[in-house]
Protein backbone atom coordinates (compact mmCIF):
# COMPACT_ATOMS: atom_id res chain seq x y z
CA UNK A 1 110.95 125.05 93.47
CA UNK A 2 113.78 124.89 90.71
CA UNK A 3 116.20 123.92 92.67
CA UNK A 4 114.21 121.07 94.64
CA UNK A 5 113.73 119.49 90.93
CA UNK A 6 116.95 119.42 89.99
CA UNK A 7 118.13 118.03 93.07
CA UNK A 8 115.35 115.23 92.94
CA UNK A 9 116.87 115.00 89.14
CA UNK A 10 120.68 114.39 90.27
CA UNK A 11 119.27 111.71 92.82
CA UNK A 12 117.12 110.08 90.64
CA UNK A 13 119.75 109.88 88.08
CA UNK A 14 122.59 108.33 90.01
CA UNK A 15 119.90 106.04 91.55
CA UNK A 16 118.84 104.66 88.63
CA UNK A 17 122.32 103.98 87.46
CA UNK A 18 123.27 101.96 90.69
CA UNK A 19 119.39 99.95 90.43
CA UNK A 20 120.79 99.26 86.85
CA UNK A 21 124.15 98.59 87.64
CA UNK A 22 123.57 95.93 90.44
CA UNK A 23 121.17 94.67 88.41
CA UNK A 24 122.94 94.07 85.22
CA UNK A 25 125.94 92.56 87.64
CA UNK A 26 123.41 90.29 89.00
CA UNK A 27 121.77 89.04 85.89
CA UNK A 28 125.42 87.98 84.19
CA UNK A 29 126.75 86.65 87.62
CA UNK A 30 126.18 83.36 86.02
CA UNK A 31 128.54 84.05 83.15
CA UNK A 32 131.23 83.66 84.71
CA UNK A 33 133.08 81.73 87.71
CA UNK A 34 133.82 81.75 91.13
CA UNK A 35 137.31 83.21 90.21
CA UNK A 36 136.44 84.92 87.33
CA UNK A 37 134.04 87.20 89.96
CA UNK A 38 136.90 88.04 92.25
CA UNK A 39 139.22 88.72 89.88
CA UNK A 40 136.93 91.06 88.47
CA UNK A 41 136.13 93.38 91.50
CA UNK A 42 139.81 92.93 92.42
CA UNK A 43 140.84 94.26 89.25
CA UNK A 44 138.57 97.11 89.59
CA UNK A 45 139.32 100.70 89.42
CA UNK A 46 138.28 101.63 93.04
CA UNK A 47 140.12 105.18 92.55
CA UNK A 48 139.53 105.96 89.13
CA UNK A 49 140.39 109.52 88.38
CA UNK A 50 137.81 109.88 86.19
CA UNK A 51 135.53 108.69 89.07
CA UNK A 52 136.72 110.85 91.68
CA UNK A 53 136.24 113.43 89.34
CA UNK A 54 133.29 113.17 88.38
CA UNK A 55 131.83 112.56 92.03
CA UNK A 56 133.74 116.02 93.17
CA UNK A 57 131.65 118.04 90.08
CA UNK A 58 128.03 116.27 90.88
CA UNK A 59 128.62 116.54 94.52
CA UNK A 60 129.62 120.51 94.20
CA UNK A 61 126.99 121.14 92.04
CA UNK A 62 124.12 119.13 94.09
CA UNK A 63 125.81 121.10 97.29
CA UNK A 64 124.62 123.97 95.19
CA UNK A 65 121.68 123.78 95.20
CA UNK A 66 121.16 121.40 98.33
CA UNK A 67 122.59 124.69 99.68
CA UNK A 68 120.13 127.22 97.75
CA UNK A 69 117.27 124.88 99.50
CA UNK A 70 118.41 124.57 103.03
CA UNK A 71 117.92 128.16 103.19
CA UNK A 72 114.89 128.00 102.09
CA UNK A 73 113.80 126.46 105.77
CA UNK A 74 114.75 127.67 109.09
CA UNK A 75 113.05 127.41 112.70
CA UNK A 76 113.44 129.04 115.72
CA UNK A 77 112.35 128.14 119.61
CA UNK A 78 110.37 130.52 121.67
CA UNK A 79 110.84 129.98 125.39
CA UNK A 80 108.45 131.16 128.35
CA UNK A 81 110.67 132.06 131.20
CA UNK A 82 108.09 133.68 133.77
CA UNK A 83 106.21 131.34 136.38
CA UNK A 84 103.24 130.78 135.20
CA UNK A 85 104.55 129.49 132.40
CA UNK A 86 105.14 125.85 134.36
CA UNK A 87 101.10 125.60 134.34
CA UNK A 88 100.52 125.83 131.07
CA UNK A 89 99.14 129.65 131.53
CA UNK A 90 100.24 132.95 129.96
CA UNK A 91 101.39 135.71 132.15
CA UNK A 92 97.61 137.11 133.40
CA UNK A 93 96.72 133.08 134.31
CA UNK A 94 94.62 131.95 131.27
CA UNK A 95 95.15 129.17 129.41
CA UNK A 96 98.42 128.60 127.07
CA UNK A 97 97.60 127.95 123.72
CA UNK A 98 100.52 127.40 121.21
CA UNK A 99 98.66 127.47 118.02
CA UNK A 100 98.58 131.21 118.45
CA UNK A 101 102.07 131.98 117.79
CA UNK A 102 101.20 131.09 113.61
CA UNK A 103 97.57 131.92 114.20
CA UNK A 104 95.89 134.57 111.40
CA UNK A 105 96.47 137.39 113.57
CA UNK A 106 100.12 136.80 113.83
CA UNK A 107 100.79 136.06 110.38
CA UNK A 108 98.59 138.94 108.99
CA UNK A 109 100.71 141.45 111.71
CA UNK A 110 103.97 139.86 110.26
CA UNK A 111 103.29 140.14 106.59
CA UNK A 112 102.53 144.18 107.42
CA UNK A 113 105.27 144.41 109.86
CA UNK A 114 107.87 143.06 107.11
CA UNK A 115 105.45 144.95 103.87
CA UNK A 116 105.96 140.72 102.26
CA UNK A 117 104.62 141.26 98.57
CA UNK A 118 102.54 138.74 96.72
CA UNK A 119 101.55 136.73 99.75
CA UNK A 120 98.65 136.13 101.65
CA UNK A 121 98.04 134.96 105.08
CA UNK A 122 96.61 131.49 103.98
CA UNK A 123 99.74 131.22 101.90
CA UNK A 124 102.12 132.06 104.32
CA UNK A 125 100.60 129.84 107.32
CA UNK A 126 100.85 126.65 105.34
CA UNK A 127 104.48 127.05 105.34
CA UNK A 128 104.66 126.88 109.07
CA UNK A 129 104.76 124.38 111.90
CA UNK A 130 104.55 124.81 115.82
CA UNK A 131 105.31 122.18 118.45
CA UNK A 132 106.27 121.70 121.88
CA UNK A 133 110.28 121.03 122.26
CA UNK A 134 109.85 118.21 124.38
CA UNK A 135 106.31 116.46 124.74
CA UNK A 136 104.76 114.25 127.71
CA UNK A 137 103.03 111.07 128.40
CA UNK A 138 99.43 110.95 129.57
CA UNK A 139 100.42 107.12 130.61
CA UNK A 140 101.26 107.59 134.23
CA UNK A 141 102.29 110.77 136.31
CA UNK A 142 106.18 110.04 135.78
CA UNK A 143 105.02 111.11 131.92
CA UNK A 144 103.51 114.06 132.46
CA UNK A 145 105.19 117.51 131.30
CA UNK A 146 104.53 120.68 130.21
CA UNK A 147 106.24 122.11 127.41
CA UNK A 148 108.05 125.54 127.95
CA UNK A 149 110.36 125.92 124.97
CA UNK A 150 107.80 125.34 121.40
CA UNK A 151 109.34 125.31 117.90
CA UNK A 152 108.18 127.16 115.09
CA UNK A 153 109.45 125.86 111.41
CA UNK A 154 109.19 127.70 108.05
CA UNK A 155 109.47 125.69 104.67
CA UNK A 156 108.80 128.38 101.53
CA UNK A 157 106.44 126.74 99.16
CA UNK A 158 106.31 128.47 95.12
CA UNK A 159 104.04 130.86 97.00
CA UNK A 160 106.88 132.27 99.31
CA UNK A 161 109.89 131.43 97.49
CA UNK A 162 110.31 135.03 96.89
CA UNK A 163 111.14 135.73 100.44
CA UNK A 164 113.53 135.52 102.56
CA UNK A 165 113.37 132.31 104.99
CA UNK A 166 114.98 133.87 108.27
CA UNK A 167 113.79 137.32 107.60
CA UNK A 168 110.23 135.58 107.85
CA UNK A 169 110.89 133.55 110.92
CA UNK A 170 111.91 136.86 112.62
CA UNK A 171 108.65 138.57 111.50
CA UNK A 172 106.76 135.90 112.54
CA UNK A 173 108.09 135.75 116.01
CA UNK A 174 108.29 139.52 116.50
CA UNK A 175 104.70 139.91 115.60
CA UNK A 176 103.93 137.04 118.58
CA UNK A 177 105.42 139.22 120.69
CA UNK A 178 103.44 142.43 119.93
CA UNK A 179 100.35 139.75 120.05
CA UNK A 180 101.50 138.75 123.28
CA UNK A 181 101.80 142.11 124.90
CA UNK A 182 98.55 143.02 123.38
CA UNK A 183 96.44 140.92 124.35
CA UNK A 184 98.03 139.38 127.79
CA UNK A 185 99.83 141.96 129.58
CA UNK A 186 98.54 145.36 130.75
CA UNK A 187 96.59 146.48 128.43
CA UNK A 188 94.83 150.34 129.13
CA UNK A 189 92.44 151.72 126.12
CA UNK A 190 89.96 155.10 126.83
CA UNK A 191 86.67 155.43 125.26
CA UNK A 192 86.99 154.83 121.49
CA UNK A 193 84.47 156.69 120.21
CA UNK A 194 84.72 160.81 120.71
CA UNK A 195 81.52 161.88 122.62
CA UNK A 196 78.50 164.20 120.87
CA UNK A 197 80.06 166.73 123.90
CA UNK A 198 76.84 169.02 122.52
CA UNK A 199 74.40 166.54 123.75
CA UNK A 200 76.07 166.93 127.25
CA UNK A 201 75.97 169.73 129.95
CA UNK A 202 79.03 171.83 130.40
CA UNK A 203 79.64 170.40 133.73
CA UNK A 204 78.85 167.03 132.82
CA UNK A 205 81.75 167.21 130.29
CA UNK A 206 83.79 168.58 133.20
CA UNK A 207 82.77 165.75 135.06
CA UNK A 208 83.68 163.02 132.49
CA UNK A 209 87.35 164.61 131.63
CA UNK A 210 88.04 164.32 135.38
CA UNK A 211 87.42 160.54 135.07
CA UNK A 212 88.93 160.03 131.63
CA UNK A 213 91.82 161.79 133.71
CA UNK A 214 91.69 159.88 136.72
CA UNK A 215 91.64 156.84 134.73
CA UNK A 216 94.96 157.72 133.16
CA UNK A 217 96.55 158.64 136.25
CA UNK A 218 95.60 155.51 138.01
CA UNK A 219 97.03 153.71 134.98
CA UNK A 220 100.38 155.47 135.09
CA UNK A 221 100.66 155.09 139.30
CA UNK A 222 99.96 151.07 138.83
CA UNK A 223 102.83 150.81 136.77
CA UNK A 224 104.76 152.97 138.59
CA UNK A 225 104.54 150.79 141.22
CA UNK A 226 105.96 147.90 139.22
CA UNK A 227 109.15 149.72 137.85
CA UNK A 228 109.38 152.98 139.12
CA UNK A 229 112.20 153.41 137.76
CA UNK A 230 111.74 152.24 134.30
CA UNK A 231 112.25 154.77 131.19
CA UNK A 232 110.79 155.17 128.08
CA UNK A 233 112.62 155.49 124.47
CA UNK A 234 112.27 159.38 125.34
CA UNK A 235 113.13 159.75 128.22
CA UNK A 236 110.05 159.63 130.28
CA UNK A 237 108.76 157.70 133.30
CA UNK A 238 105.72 156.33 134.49
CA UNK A 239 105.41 158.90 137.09
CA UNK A 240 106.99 161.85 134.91
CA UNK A 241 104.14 161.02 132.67
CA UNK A 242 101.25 161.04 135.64
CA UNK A 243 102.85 164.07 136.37
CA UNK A 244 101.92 165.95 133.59
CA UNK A 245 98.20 164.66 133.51
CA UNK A 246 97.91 165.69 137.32
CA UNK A 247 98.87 169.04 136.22
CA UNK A 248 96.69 169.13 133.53
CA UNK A 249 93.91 168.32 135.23
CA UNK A 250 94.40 170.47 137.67
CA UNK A 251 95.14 173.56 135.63
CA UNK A 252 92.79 173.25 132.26
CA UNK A 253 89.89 171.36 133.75
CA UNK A 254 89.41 172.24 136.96
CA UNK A 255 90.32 175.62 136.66
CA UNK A 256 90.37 177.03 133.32
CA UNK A 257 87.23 174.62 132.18
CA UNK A 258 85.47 174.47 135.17
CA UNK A 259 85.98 178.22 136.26
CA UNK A 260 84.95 179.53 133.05
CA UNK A 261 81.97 177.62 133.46
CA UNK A 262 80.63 178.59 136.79
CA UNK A 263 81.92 182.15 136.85
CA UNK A 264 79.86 182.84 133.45
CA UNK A 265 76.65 180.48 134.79
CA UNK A 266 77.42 178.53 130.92
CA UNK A 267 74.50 176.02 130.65
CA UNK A 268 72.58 174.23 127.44
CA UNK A 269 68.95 173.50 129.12
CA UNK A 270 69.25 176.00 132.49
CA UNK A 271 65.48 174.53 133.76
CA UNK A 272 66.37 170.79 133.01
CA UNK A 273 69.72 171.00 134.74
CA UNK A 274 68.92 173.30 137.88
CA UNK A 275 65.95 170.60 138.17
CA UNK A 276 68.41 167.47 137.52
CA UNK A 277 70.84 169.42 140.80
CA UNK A 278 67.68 169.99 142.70
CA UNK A 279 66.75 166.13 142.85
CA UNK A 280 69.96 165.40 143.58
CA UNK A 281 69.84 167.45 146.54
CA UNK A 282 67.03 166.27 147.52
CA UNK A 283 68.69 162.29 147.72
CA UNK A 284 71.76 163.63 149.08
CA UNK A 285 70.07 165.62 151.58
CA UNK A 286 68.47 162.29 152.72
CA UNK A 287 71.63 160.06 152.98
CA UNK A 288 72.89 163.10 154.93
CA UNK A 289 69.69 162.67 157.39
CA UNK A 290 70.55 159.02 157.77
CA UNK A 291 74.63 159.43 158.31
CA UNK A 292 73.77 162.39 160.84
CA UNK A 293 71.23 160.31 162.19
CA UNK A 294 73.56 157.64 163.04
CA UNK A 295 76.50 159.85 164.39
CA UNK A 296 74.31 160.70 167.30
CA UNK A 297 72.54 157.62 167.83
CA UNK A 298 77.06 156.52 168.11
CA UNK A 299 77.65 159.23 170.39
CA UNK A 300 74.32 158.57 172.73
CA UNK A 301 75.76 154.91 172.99
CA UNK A 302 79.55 156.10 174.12
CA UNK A 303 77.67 158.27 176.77
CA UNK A 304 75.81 155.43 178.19
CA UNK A 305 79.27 153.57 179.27
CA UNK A 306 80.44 154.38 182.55
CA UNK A 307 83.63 156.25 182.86
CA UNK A 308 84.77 152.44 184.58
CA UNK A 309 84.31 151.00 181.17
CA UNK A 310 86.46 153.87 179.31
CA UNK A 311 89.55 153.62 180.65
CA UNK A 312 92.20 151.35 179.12
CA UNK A 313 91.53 147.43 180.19
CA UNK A 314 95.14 146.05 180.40
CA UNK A 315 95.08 141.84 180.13
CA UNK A 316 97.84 139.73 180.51
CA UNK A 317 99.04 138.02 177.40
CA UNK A 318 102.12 136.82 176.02
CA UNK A 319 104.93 137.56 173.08
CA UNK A 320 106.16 135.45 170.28
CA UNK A 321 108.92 134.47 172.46
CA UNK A 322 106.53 133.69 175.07
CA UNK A 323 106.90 135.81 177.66
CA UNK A 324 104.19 136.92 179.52
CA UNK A 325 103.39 141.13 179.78
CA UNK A 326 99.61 143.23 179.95
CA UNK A 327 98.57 143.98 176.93
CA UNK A 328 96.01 146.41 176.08
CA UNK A 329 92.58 145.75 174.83
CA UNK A 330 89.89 147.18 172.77
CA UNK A 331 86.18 147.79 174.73
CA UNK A 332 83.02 148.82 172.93
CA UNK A 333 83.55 152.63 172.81
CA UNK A 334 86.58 152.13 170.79
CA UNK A 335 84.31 150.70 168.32
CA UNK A 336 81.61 153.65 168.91
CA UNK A 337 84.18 156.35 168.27
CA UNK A 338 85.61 154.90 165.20
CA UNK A 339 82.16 154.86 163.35
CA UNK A 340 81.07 158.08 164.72
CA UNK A 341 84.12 159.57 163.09
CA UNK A 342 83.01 157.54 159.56
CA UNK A 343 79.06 159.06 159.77
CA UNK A 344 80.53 162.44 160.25
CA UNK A 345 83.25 162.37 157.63
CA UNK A 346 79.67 161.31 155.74
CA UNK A 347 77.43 164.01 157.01
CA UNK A 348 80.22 166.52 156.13
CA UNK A 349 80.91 164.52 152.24
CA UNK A 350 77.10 164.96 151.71
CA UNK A 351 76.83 168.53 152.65
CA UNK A 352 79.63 169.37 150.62
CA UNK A 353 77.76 167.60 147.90
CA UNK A 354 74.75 169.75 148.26
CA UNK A 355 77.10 173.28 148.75
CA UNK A 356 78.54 172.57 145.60
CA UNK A 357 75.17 172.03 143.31
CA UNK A 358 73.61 175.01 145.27
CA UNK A 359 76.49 177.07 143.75
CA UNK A 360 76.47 175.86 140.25
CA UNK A 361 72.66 176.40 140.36
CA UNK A 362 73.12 179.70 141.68
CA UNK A 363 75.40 180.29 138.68
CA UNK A 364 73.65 179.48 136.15
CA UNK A 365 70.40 181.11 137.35
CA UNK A 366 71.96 184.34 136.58
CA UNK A 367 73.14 183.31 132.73
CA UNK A 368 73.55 185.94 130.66
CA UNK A 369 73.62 183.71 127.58
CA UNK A 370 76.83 185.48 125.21
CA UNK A 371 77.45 183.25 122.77
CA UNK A 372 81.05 184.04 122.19
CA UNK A 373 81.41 182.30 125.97
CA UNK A 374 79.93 179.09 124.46
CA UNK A 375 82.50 179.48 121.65
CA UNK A 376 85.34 180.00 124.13
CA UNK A 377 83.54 176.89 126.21
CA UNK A 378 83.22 174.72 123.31
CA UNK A 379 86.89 175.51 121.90
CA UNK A 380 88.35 174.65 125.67
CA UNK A 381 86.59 171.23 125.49
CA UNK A 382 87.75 169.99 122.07
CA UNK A 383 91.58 171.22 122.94
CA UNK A 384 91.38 169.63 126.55
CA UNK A 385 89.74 166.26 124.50
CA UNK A 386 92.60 166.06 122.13
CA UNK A 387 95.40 166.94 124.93
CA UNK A 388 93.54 163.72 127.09
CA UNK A 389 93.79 161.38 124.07
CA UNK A 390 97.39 162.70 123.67
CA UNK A 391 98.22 161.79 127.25
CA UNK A 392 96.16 158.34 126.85
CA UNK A 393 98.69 157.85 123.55
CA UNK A 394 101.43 158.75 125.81
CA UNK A 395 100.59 156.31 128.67
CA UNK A 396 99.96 153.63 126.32
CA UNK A 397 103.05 153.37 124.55
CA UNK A 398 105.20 153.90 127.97
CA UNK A 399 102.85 151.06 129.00
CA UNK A 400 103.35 148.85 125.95
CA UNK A 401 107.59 149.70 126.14
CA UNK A 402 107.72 148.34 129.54
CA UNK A 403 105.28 145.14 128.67
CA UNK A 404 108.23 144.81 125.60
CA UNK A 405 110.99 145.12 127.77
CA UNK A 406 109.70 142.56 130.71
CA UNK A 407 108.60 140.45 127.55
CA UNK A 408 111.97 139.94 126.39
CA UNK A 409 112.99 138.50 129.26
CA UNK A 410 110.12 136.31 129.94
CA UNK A 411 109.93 135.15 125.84
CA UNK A 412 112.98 134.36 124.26
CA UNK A 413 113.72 133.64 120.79
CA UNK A 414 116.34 131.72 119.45
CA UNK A 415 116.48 131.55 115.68
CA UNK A 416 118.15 128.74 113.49
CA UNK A 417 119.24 128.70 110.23
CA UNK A 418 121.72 126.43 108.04
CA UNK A 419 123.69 124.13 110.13
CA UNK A 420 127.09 123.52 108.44
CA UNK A 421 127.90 120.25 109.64
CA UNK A 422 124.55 119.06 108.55
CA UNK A 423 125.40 120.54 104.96
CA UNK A 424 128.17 118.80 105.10
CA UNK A 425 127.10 115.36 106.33
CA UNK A 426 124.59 115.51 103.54
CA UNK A 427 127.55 115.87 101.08
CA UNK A 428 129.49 113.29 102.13
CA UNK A 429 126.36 111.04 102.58
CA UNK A 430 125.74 112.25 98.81
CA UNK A 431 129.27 111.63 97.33
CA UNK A 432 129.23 108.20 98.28
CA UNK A 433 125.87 106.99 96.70
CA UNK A 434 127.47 108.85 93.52
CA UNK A 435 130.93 107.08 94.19
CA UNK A 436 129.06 103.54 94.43
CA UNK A 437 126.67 104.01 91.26
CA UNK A 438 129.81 104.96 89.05
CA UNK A 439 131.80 102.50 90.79
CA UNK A 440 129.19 99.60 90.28
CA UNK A 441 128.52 100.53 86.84
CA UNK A 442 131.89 100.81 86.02
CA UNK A 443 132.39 97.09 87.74
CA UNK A 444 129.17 96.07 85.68
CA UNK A 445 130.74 97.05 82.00
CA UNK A 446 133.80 93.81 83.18
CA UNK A 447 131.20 90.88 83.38
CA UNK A 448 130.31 89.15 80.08
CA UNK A 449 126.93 89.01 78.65
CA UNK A 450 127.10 85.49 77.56
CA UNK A 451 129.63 83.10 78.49
């Protein structure tokens, strides 16, 4: 703010003094001749030492602070270089909207990335700008264009003169990026909130771990299969990672959890839960009627074709370079023996199904209710809870790495600051308008007042 006022002093000065000096020449114009005039401005001291002087100390000292102020703005341009970019849409296909690379969130993330004292977000958003690089027409289709390159400007204001103009611009577009990544890339997140795991059945926790698990893994494969080979700041890949959870899961829930569970019949409400198994027998037991029932109603129709109708039907067809050769085709047991093999993949699911909850109720039934295996039980799930939401840390941080990395690459930020030659034109721009006023009032001081 200082130096803004003195600058706007030094130019207001020097203007004033060539508004004066032209004006003075012009009033007392009339006081002297044709002749008299030329003489005059012949005569004058065009390279007055004194002059030149005094233009070289004004215009180093405005440079000053001309200088002092430049830095006080800077702006940088944030390119989109993936393909959907072209349509106006972010990388998962909605809708590009440039206002959010100064919007609250971003501003509020920079000013705690950076720790920026003594500002607020209100403060620090009126101090920056955002627009498309190169704009269209909405006049005819030879107009139309869709920005891919948007500037961002930063002019400090007394609120913000106490920071640092380019380390702002860098906050600023660093905390786009993590705003980015956040909210349009892959994005993974478990349940929140920790369960009331005493509310729940032993087994029932068993059963959610496995998909809090599962969830994790299938994570960690899906972006395997986008960079397998990509690695993490510690050394770890997507499928290193999956490895461990597999493991995990295999080892401390299924066996150690699980095991300790049904080998010791561990159960809150035995009656509720052998009668909760006992229902869903009962519903299983019914699909299994219907998938057994249709496995032989599939195998009655495959014995009602003729042994004619079974053997392979050969047709003559021909290739993509069009010659001709018998190709084989598909009849109506094919068909038959393909969803008889489905019902009893079924029939066999469902009875597993009902094996399984026949042995936990057996289990249970013969509880011998210790309480230091409910301890043990109790201490396994709140370790194997905190190991999952390790692994779900883990996964999400490879995850949000690898959205980084590709994110540098497809949003690219190029940051200016001072430009030199522009400091310079402005100099020499502001050395002559000092050189005339001194000149003209110098040249004012020769013509008479009266004549």
């Amino acid at each position: 703010m200082f130096t803004d006022i003195i600058q706007k002093i030094i130019i207001l000065f020097f203007g004033i003094l060539l508004v004066l000096s032209m004006a003075k020449i012009l009033m007392r114009l009339k006081n002297v001749n044709r002749t008299e005039r030329t003489q005059i401005f012949k005569t004058a001291e065009y390279f007055n030492a004194w002059i030149i002087l005094m233009c070289f100390i004004t215009t180093m000292v405005y440079g000053i602070f001309n200088h002092f102020e430049l830095k006080k703005s800077v702006h940088a341009i944030v390119s989109l270089n993936y393909s959907e970019a072209s349509g106006a849409l972010n990388s998962n296909g909605t809708r590009y909207n440039m206002a959010e690379i100064i919007s609250d969130e971003v501003v509020e993330g920079a000013i705690k990335k950076g720790a920026l004292k003594d500002v607020t977000v209100k403060q620090l958003k009126n101090c920056l700008v955002v627009y498309p690089c190169v704009q269209g027409g909405v006049g005819d289709e030879s107009q139309y264009h869709i920005s891919t390159e948007f500037a961002v400007e930063y002019h400090a204001s007394k609120y913000t003169d106490h920071l640092d103009s380019e380390n702002v611009i860098k906050l600023i577009t660093s905390a786009y990026k993590e705003y980015y990544i956040e909210k349009y890339t892959d994005n993974f997140k478990l349940d929140s909130e920790k369960p009331d795991f005493t509310k729940l059945e032993y087994m029932d926790i068993v059963s959610y771990f496995e998909k809090e698990t599962q969830a994790i893994l299938n994570y960690l494969y899906g972006m395997a299969g986008k960079n397998p080979s990509f690695v993490t700041e510690n050394g770890s890949t997507f499928n290193s990672i999956a490895g461990k959870v597999h493991q995990f899961k295999e080892t401390q829930i299924n066996q150690n959890l699980r095991s300790l569970i049904l080998q010791n019949g561990i159960v809150r409400d035995r009656n509720e839960y052998v009668d909760r198994l006992l229902y869903q027998n009962k519903n299983v037991d019914f699909d299994r009627q219907k998938n057994n029932a249709s496995y032989i109603l599939c195998n009655q129709a495959i014995d009602m074709y003729s042994e004619e109708m079974t053997r392979v039907v050969l047709v003559p067809t021909w290739d993509q370079a069009g010659k001709y050769y018998m190709g084989r085709t598909k009849v109506g047991v094919d068909e038959l023996s393909v969803m008889a093999t489905n019902f009893s993949n079924y029939v066999a699911s469902n009875e597993k199904e009902i094996m399984d909850n026949n042995l936990v109720i057996n289990k249970i039934s013969s509880n011998n209710q210790q309480e230091q295996l409910y301890t043990s039980a109790d201490s396994l799930v709140d370790s194997i809870y905190e190991r999952i939401k390790g692994f779900e840390k883990e996964a999400i941080t490879a995850g949000r790495e690898y959205s980084r990395h590709k994110m540098n690459q497809c949003i690219a930020v190029s940051i200016y600051g001072i430009s030199i030659m522009n400091e310079l034109k402005t100099l020499v721009i502001f050395a002559f308008f000092v050189y005339l006023a001194l000149i003209f009032n110098n040249i004012s001081k020769k013509f008479p007042k009266k004549a």
